[in-house]
Protein backbone atom coordinates (compact mmCIF):
# COMPACT_ATOMS: atom_id res chain seq x y z
CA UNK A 1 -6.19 -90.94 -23.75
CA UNK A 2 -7.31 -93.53 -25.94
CA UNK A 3 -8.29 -97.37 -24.38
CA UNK A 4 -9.55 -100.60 -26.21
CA UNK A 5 -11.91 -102.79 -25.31
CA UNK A 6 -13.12 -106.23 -27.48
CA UNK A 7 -15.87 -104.39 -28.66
CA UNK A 8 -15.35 -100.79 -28.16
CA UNK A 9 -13.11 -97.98 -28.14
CA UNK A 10 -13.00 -95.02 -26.22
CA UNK A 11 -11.36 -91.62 -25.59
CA UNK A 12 -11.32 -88.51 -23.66
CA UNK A 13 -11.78 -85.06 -24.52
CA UNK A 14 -13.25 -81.86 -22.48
CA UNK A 15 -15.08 -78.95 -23.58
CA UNK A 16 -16.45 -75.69 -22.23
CA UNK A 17 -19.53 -75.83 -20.74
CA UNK A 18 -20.74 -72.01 -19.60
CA UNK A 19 -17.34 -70.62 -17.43
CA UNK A 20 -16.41 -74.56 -16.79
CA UNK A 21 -14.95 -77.19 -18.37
CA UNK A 22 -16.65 -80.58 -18.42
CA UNK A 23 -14.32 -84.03 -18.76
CA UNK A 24 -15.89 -86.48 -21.75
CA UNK A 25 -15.24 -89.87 -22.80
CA UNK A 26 -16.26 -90.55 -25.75
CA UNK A 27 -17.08 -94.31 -26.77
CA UNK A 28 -17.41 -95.87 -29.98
CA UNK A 29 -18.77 -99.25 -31.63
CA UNK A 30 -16.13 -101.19 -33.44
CA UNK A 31 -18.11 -100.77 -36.75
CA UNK A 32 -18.00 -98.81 -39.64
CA UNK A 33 -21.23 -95.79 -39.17
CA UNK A 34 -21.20 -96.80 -35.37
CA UNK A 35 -22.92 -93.75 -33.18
CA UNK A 36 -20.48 -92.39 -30.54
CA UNK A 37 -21.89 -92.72 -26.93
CA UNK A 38 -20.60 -89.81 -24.11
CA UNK A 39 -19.70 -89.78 -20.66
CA UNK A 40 -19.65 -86.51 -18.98
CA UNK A 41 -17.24 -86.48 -15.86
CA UNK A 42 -18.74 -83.42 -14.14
CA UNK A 43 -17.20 -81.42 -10.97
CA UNK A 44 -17.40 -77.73 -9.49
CA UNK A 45 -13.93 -77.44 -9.42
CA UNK A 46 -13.18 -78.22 -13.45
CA UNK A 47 -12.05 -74.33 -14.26
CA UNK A 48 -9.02 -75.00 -16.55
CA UNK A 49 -9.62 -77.34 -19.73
CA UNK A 50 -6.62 -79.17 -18.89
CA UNK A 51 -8.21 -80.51 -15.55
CA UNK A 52 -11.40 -81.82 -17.16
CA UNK A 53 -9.55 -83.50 -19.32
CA UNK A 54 -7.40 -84.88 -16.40
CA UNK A 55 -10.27 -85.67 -14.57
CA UNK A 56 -11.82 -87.47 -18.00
CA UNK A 57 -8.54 -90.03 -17.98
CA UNK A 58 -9.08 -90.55 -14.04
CA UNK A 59 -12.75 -91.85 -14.84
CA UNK A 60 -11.67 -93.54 -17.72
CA UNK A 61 -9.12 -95.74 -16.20
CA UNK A 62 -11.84 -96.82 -14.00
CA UNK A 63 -13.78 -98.50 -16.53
CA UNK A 64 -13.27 -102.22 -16.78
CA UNK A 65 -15.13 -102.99 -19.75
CA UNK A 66 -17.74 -102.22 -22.03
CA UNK A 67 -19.75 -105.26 -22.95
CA UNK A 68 -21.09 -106.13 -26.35
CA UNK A 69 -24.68 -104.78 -25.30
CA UNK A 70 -23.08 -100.98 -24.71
CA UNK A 71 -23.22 -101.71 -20.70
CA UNK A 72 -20.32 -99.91 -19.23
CA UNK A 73 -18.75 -101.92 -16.28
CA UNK A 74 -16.14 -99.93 -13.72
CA UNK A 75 -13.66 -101.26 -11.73
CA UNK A 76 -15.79 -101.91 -8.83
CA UNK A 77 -18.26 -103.49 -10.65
CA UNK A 78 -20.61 -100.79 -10.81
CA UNK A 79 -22.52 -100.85 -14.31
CA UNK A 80 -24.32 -98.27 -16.35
């Protein structure tokens, strides 16, 4: 899943991590060179890489915005 924000864009992915999968988003500067920030979206039950990835969309969705400064605003207004 890809998602747009004014300054950013970002995107899910998953990956193994030992015999589980971790969920990622991925977020990116809108400029050229721009270094790519990551979210992992950990949980015990992530076996298949399919589910991370699920679960990677689920969090995603929740984010609001991110602002200008990189901050990274949810739904509920929880920031990191």
């Amino acid at each position: 899943m890809v998602k747009e924000f004014p300054y950013y864009i970002a995107w899910t992915d998953a990956m193994r991590e030992g015999q589980k999968y971790v969920g990622l988003i991925e977020y990116q500067r809108k400029l050229p060179g721009a270094n790519v920030q990551i979210l992992w979206v950990v949980s015990p039950n992530l076996n298949e890489q399919r589910d991370a990835e699920i679960a990677a969309i689920g969090m995603l969705n929740h984010i609001r915005d991110i602002t200008a400064s990189g901050r990274v605003i949810y739904s509920d207004g929880v920031a990191l």
